[in-house]
N, C-alpha and C. Protein backbone atom coordinates (compact mmCIF):
# COMPACT_ATOMS: atom_id res chain seq x y z
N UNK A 1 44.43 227.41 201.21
CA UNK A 1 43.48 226.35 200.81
C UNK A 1 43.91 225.04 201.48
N UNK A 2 42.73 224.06 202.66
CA UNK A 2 43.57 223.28 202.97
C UNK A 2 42.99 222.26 202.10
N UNK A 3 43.35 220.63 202.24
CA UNK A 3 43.25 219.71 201.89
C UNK A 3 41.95 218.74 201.37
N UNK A 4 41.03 219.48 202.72
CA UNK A 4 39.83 219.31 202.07
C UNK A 4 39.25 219.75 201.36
N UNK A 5 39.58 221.09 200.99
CA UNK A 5 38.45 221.70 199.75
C UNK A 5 39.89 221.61 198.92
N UNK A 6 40.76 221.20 198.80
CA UNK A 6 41.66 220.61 197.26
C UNK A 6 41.00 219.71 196.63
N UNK A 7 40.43 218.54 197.60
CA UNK A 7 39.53 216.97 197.24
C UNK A 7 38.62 217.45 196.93
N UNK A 8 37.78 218.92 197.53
CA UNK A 8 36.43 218.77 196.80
C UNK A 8 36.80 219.01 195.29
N UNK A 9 37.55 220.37 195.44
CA UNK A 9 37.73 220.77 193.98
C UNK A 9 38.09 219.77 192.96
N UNK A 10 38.98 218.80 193.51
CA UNK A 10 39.81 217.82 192.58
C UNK A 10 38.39 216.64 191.99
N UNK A 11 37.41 216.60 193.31
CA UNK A 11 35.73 215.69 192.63
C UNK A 11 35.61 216.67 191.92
N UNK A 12 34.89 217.81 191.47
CA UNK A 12 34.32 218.58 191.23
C UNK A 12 34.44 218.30 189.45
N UNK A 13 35.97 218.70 189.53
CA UNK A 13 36.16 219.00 188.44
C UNK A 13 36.55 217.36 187.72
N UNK A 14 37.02 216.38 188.18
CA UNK A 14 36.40 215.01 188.06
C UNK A 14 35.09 214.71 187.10
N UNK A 15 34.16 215.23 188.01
CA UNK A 15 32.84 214.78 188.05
C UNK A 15 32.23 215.53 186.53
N UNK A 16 32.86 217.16 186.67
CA UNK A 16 32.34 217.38 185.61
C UNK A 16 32.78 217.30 184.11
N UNK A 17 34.15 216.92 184.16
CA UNK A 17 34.78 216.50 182.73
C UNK A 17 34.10 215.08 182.39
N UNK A 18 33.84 214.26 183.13
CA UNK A 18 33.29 212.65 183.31
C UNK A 18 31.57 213.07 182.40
N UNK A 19 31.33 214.29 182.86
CA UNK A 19 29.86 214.78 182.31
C UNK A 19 30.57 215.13 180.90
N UNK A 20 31.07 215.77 181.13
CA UNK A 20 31.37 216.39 179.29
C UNK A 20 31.48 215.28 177.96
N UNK A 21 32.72 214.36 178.92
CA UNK A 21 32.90 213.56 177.73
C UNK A 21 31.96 212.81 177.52
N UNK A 22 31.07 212.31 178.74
CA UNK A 22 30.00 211.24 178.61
C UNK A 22 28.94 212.26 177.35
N UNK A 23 28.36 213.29 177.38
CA UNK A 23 27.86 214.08 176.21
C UNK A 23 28.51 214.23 175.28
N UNK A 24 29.78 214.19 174.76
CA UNK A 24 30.79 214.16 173.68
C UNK A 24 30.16 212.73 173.20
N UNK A 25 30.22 211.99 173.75
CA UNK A 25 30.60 210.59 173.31
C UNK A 25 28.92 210.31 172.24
N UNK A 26 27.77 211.63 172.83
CA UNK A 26 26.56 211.16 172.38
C UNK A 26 26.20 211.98 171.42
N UNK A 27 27.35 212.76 171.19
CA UNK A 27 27.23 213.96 169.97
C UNK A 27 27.57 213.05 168.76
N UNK A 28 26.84 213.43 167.36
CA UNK A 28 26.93 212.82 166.08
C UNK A 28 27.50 213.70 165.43
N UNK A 29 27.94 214.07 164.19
CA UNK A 29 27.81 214.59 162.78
C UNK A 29 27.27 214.03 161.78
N UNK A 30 26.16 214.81 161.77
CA UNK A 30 25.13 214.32 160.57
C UNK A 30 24.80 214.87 159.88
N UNK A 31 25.63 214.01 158.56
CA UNK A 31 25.43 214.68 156.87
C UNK A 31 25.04 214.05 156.17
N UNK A 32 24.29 214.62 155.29
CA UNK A 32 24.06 213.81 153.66
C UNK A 32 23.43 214.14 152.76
N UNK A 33 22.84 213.87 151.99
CA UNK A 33 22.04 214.57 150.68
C UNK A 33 20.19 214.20 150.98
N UNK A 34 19.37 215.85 150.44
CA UNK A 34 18.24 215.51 150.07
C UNK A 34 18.27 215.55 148.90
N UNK A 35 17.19 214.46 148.20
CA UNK A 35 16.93 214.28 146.67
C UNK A 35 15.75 213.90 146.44
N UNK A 36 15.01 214.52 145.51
CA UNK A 36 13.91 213.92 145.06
C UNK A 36 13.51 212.42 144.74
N UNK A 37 12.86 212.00 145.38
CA UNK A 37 12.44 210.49 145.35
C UNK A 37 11.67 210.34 144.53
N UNK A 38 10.37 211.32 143.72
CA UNK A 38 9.37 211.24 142.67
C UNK A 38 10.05 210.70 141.47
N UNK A 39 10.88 211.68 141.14
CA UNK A 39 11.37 211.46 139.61
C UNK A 39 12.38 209.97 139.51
N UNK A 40 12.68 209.70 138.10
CA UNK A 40 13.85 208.60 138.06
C UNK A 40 15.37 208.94 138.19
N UNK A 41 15.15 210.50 137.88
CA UNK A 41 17.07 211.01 137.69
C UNK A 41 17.25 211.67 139.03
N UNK A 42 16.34 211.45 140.52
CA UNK A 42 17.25 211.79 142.19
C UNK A 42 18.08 213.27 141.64
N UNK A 43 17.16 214.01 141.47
CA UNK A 43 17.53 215.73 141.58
C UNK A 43 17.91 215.97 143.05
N UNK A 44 18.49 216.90 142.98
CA UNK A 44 18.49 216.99 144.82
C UNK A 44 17.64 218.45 144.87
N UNK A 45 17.37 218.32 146.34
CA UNK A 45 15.90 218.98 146.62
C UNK A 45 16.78 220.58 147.71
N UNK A 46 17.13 221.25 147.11
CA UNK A 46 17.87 222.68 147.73
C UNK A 46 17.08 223.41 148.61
N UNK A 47 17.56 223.80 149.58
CA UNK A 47 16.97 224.93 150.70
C UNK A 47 16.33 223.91 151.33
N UNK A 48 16.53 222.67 151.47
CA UNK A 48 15.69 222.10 152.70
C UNK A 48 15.93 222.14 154.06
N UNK A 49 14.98 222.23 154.91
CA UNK A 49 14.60 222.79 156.70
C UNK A 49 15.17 221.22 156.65
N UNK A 50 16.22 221.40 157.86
CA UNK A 50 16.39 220.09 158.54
C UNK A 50 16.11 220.51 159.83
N UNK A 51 15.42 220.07 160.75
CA UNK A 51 15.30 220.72 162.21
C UNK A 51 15.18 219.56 163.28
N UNK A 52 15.70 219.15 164.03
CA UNK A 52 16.18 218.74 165.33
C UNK A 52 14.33 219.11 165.70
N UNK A 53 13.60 218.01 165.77
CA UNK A 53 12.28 218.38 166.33
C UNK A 53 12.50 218.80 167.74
N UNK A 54 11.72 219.41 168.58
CA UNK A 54 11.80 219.44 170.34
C UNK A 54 12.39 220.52 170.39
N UNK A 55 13.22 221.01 169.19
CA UNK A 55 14.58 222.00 169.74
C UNK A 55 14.42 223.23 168.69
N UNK A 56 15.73 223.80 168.80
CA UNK A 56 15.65 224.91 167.98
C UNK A 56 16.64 224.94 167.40
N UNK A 57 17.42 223.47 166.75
CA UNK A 57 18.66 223.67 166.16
C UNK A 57 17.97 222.91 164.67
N UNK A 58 18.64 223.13 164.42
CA UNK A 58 18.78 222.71 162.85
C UNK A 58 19.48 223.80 161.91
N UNK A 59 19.10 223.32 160.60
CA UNK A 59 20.26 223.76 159.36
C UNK A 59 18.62 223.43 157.89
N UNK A 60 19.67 223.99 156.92
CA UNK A 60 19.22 223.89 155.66
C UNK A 60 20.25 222.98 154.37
N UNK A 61 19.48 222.42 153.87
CA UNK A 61 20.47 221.47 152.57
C UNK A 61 20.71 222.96 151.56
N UNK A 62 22.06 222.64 150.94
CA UNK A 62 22.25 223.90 150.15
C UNK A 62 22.28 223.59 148.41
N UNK A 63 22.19 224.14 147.66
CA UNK A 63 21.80 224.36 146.64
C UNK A 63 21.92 222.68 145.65
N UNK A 64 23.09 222.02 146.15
CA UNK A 64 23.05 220.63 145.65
C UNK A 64 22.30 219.72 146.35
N UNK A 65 22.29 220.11 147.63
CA UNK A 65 21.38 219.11 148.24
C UNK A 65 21.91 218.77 149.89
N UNK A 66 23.19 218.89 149.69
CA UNK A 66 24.00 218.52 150.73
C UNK A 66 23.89 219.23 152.08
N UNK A 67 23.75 218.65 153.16
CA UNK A 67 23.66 218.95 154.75
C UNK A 67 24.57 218.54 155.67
N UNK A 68 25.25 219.02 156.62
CA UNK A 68 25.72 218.88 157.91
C UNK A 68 25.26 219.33 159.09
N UNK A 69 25.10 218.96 160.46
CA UNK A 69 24.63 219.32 161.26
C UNK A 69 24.95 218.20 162.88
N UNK A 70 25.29 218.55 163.56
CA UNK A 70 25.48 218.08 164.72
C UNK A 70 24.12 217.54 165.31
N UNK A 71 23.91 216.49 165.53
CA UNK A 71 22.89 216.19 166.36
C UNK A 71 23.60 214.92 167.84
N UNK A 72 22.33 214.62 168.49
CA UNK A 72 22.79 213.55 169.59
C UNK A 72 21.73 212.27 169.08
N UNK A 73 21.95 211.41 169.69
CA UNK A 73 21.94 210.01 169.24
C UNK A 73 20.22 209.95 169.56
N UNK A 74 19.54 209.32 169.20
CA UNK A 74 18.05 209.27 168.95
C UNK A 74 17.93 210.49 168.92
N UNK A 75 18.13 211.59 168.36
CA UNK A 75 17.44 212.44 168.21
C UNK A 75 16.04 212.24 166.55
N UNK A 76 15.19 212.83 166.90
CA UNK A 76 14.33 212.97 165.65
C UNK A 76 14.35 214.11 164.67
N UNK A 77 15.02 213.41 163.83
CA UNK A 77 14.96 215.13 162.32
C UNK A 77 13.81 215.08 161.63
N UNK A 78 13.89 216.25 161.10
CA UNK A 78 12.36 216.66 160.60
C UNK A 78 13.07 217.29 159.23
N UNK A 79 12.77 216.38 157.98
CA UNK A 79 12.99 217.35 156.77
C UNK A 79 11.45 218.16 155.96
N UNK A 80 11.88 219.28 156.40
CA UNK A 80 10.37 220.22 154.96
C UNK A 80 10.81 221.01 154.20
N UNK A 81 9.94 220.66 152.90
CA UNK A 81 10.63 221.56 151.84
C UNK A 81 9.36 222.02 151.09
N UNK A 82 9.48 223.07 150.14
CA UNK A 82 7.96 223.29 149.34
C UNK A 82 7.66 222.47 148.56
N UNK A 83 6.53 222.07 148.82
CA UNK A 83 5.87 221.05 147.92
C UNK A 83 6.16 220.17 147.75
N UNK A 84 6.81 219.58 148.85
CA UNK A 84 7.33 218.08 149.67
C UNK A 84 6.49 217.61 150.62
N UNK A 85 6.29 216.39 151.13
CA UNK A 85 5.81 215.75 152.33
C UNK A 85 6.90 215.91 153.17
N UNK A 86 6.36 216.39 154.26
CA UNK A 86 7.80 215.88 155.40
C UNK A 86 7.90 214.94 155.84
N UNK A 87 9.19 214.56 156.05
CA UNK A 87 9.78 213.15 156.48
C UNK A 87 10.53 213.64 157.48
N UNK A 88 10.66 212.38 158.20
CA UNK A 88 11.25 212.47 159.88
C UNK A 88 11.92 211.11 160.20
N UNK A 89 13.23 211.35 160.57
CA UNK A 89 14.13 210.36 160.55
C UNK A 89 14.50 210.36 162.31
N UNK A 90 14.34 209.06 162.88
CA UNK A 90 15.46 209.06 164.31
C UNK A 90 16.75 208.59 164.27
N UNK A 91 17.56 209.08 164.72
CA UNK A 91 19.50 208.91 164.25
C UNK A 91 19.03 207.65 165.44
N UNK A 92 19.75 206.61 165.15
CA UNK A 92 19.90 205.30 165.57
C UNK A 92 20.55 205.53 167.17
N UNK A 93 19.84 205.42 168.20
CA UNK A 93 20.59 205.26 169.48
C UNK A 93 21.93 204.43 169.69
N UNK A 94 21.99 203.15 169.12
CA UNK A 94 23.08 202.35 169.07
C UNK A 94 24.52 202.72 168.33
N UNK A 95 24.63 204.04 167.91
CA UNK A 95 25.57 204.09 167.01
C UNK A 95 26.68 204.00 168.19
N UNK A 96 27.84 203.83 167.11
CA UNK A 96 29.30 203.54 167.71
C UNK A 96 29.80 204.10 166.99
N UNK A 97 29.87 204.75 166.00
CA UNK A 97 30.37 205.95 165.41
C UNK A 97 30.18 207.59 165.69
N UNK A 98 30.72 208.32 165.82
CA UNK A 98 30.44 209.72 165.60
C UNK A 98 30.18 210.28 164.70
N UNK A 99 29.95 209.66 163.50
CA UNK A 99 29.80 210.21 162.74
C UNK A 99 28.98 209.11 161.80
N UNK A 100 27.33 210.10 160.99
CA UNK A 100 26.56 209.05 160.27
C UNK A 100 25.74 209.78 159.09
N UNK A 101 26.05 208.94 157.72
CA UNK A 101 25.69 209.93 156.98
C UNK A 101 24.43 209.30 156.50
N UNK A 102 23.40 210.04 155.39
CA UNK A 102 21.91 209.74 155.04
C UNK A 102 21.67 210.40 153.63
N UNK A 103 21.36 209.99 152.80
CA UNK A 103 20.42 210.28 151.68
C UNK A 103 18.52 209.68 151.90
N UNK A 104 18.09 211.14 152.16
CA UNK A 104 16.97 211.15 152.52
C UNK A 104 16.39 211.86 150.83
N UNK A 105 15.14 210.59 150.55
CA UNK A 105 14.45 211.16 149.45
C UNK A 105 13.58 211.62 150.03
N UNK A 106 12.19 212.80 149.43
CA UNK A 106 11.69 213.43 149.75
C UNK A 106 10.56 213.29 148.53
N UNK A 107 9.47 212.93 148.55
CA UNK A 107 8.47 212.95 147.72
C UNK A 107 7.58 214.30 147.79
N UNK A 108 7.20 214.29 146.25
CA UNK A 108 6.51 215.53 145.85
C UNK A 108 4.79 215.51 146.85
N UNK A 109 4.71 216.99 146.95
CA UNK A 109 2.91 216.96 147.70
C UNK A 109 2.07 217.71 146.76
N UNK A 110 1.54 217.07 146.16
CA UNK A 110 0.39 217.90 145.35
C UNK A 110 -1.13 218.76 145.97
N UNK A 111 -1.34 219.75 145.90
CA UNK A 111 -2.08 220.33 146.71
C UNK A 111 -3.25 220.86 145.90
N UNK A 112 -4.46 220.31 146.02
CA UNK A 112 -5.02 220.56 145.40
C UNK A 112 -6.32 221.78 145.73
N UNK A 113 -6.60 222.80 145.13
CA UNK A 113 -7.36 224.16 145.44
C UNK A 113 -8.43 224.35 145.82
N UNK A 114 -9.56 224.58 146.10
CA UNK A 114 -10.81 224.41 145.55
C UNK A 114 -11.16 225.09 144.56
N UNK A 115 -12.14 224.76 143.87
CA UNK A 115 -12.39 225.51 142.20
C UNK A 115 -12.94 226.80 142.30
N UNK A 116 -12.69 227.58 141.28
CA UNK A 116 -13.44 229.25 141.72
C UNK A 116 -13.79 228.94 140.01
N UNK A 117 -15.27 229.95 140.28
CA UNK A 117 -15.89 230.04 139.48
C UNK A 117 -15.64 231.33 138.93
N UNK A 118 -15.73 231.72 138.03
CA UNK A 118 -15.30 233.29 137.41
C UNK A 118 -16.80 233.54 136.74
N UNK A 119 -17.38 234.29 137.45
CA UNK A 119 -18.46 235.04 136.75
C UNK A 119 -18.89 236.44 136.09
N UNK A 120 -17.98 236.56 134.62
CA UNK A 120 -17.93 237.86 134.41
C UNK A 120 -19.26 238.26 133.48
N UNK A 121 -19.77 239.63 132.87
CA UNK A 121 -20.62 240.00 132.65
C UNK A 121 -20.80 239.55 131.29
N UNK A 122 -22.24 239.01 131.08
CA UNK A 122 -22.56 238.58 130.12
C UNK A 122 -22.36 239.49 128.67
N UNK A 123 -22.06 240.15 128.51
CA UNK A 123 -22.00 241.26 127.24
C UNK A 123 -21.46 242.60 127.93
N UNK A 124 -21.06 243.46 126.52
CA UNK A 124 -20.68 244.99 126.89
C UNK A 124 -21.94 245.32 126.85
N UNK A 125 -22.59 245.39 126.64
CA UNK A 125 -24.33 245.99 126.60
C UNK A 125 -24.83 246.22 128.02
N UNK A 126 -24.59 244.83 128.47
CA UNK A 126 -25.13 244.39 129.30
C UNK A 126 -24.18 245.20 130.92
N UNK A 127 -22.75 245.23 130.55
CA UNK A 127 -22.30 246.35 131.43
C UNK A 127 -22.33 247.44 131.51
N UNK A 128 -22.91 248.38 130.38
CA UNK A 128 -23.08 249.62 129.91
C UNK A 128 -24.29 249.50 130.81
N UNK A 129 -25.18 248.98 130.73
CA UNK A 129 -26.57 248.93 131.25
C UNK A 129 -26.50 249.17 132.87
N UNK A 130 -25.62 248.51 133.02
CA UNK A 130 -25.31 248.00 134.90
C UNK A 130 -24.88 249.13 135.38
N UNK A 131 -23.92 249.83 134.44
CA UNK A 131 -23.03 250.77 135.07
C UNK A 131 -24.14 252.37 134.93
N UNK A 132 -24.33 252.36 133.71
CA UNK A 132 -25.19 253.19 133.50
C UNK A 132 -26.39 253.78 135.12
N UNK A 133 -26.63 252.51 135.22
CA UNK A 133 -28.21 252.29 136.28
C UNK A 133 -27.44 252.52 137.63
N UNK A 134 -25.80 252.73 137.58
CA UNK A 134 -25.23 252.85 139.17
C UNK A 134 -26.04 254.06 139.83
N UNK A 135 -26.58 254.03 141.15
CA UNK A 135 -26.61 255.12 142.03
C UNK A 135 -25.89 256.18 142.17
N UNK A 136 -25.25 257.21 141.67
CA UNK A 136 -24.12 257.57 142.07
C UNK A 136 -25.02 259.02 142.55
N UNK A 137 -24.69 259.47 144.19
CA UNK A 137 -24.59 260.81 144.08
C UNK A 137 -24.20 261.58 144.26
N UNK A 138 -24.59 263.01 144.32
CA UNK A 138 -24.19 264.01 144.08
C UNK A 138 -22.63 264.58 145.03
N UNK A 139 -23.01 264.44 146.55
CA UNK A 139 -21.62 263.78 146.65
C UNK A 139 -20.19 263.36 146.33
N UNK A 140 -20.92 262.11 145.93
CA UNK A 140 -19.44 261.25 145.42
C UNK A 140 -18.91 261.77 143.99
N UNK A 141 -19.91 262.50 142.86
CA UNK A 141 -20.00 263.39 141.84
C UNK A 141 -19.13 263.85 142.29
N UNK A 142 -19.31 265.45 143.23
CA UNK A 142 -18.55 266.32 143.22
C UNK A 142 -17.00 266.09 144.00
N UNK A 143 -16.64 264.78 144.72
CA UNK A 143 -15.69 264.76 144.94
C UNK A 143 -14.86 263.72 144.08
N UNK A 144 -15.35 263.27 143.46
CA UNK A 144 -14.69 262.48 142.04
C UNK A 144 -14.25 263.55 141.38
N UNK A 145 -14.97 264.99 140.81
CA UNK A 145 -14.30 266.08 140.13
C UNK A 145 -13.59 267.06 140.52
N UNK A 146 -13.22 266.70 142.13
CA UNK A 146 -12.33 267.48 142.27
C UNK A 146 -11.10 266.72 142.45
N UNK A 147 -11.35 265.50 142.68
CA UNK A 147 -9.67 264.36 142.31
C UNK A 147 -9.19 264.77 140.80
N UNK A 148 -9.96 264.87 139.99
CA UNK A 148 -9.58 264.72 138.72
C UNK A 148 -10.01 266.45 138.15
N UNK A 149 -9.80 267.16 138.82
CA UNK A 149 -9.44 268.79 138.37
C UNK A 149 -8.28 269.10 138.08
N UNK A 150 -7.84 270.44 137.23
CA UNK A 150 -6.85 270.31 136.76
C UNK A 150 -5.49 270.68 137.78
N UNK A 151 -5.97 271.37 139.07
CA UNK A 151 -4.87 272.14 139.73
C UNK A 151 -4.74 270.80 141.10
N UNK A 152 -5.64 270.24 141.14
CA UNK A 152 -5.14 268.65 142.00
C UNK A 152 -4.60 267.81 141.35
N UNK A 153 -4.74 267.90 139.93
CA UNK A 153 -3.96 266.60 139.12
C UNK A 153 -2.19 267.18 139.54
N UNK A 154 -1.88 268.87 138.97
CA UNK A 154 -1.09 269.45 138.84
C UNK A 154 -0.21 269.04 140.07
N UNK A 155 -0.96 269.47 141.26
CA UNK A 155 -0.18 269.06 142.84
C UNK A 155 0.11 268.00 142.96
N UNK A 156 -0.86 266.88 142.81
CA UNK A 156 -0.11 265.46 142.68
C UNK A 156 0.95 265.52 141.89
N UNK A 157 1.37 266.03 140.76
CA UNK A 157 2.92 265.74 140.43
C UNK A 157 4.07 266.21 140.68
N UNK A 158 3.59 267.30 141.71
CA UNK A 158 5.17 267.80 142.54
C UNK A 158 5.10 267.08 143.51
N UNK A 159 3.97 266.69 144.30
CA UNK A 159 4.02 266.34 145.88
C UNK A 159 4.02 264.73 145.93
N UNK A 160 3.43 263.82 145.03
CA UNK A 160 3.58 262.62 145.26
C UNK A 160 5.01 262.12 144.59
N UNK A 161 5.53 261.21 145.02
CA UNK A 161 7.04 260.52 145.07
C UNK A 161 7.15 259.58 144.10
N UNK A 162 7.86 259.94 143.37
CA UNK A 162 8.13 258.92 142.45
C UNK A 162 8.92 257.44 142.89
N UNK A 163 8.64 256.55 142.53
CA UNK A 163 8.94 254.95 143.10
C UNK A 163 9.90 254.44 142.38
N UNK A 164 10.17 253.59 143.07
CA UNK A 164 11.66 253.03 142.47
C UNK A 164 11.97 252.86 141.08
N UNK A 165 10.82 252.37 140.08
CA UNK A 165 10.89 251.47 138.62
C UNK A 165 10.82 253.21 137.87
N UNK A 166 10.06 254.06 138.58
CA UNK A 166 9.96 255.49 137.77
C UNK A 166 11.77 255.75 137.83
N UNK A 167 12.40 255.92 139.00
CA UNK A 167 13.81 256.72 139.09
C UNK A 167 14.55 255.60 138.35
N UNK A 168 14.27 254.14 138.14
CA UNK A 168 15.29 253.42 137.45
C UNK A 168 14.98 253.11 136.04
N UNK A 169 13.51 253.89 135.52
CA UNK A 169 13.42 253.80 134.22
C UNK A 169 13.93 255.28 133.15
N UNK A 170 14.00 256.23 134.22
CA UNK A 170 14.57 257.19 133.93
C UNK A 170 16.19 257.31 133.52
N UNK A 171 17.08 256.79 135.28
CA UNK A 171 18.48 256.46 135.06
C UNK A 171 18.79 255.55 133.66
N UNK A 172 18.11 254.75 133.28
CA UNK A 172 17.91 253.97 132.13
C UNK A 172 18.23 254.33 130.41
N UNK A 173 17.42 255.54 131.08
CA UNK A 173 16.87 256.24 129.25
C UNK A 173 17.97 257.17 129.36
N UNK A 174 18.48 257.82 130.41
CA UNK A 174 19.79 258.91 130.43
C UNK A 174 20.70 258.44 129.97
N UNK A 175 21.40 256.84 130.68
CA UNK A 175 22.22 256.17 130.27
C UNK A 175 22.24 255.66 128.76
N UNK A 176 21.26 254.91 128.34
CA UNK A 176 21.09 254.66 126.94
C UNK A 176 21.45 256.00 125.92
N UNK A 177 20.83 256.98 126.08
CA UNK A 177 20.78 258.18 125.59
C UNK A 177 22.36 258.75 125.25
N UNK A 178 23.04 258.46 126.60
CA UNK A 178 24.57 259.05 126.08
C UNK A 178 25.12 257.89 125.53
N UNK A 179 24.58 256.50 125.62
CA UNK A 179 25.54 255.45 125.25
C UNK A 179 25.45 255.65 123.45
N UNK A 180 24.09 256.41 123.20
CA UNK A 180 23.92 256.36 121.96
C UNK A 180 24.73 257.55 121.07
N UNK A 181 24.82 258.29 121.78
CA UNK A 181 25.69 259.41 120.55
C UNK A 181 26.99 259.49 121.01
N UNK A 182 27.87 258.49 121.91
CA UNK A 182 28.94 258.13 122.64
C UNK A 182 29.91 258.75 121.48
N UNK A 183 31.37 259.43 121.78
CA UNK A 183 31.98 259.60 120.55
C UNK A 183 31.91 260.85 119.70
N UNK A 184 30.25 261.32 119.78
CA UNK A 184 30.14 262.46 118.75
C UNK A 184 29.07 263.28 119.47
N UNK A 185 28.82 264.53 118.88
CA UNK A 185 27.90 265.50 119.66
C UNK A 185 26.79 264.98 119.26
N UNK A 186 25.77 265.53 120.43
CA UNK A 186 24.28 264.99 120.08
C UNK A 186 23.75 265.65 119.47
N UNK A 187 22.91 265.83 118.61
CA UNK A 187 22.06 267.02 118.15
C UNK A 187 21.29 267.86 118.68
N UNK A 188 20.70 269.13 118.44
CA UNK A 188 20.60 270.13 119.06
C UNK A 188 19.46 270.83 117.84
N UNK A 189 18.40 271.15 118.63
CA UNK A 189 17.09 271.18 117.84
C UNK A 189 17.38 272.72 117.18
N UNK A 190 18.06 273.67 117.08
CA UNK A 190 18.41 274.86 116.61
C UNK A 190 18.46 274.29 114.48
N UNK A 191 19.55 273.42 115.02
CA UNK A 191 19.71 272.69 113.59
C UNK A 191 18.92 271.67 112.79
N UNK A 192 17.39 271.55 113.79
CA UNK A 192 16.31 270.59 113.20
C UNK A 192 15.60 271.23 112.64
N UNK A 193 15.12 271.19 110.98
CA UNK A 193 14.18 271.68 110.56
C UNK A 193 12.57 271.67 110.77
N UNK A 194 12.61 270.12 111.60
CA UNK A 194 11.22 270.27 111.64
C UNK A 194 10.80 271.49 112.83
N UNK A 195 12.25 271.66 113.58
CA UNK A 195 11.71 272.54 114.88
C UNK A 195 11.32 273.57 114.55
N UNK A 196 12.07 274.03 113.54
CA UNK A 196 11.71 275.09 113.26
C UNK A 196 10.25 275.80 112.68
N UNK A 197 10.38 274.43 111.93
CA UNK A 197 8.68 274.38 111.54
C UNK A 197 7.82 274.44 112.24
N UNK A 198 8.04 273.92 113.73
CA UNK A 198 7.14 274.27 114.78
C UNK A 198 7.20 275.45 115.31
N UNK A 199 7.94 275.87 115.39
CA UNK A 199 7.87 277.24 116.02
C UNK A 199 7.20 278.66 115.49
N UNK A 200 7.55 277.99 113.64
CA UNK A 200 6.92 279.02 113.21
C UNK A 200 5.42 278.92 113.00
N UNK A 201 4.63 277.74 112.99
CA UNK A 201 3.45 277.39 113.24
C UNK A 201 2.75 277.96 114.19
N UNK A 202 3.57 277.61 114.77
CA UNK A 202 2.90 278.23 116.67
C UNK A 202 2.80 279.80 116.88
N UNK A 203 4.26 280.32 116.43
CA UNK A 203 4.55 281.71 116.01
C UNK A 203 2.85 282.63 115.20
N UNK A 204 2.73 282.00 114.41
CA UNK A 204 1.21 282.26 113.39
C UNK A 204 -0.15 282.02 113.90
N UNK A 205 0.15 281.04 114.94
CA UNK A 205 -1.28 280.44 115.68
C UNK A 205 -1.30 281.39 116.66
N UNK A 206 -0.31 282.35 117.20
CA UNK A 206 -0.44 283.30 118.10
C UNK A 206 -0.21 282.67 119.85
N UNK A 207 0.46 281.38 119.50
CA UNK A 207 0.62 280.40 120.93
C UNK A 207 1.87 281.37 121.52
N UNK A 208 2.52 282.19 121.66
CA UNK A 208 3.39 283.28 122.26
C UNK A 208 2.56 284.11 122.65
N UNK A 209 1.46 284.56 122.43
CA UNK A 209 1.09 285.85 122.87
C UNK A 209 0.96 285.67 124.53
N UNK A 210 1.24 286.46 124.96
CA UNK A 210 0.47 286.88 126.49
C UNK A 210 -0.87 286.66 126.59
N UNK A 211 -1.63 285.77 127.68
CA UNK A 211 -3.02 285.81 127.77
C UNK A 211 -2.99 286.47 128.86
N UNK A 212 -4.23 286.92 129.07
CA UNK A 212 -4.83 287.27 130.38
C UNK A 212 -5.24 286.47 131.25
N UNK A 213 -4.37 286.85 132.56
CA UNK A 213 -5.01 285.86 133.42
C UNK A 213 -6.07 285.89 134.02
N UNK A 214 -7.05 284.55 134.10
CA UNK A 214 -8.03 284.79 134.67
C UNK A 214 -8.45 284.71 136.12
């Protein structure tokens, strides 16, 4: 390596630390609290979007209110929150600090709907009447009675899937169930009289016999 490309390298790398720090010097830390400005007791306003407009940096205030975030000097922040107005702050170009903190209040946005009218049926009579007078045909008849036959009802309950609140209302009643006779045996319908009473009922009604299938 001779002498001249030592000097370039030696500008080079000159030139570009001279860049770094000059961008160091324009980097901030910027923290501080959002709080509700509506009320008199300054709640602080949690999960608020702080975002660096133009860009794609920003952060969120966390559950007290409180934020940090690096920005550069005039940059424009953008605070939104639900059912807030957004507000937009520019960090002061002139600073001489690296560091600048903010309590930004945030006023409530009231949003108002348009009105819906609810027009339900004047009387049960009067829906008996409506429903009564429906078109329905023959068609939609015969495939309404075969949704609701007895050997499609039957298939729907092996083949359709039971959903989450079914398997966790079940795990539920199992658990409760042993929590309840915890300690001692559970009972056992051999030793229930009323079972027995059923059985022999049924026994007399002839509900054991073999039918014929049809």
């Amino acid at each position: 390596m001779n002498l001249k490309t030592c000097g370039l390298l030696l500008l080079s790398l000159f030139f570009f630390s001279s860049l770094a720090a000059q961008d160091n010097k324009n980097l901030v830390q910027f923290s501080g609290m959002v709080l509700d400005g509506t009320t008199s007791e300054l709640v602080p306003v949690p999960f608020t979007n702080i975002a660096v407009k133009g860009t794609t940096r920003g952060t969120y205030s966390d559950f007290s209110g409180f934020f940090s975030i690096v920005v550069e000097k005039g940059d424009v922040i953008e605070f939104t929150a639900v059912g807030y107005k957004t507000v937009q702050y520019t960090i002061p170009s002139d600073l001489k600090d690296d560091r600048y903190s903010l309590v930004q209040l945030m006023t409530q946005d009231a949003i108002n709907l348009p009105e819906t009218v609810v027009f339900p049926w004047p009387s049960k009579e009067h829906f008996k009447l409506e429903f009564l007078a429906m078109d329905v045909t023959s068609e939609m008849e015969e495939r309404a009675l075969k949704n609701v036959a007895n050997d499609a009802m039957e298939k729907m309950r092996y083949s359709v899937p039971s959903v989450g609140a079914e398997h966790a209302n079940y795990y539920l009643r199992q658990q409760a169930r042993s929590y309840y006779y915890i300690g001692q045996m559970p009972p056992m319908n051999i030793y229930n009289p009323v079972a027995w009473k059923q059985f022999f009922d049924a026994w007399k009604n002839g509900d054991f016999k073999r039918k014929d299938k049809k």
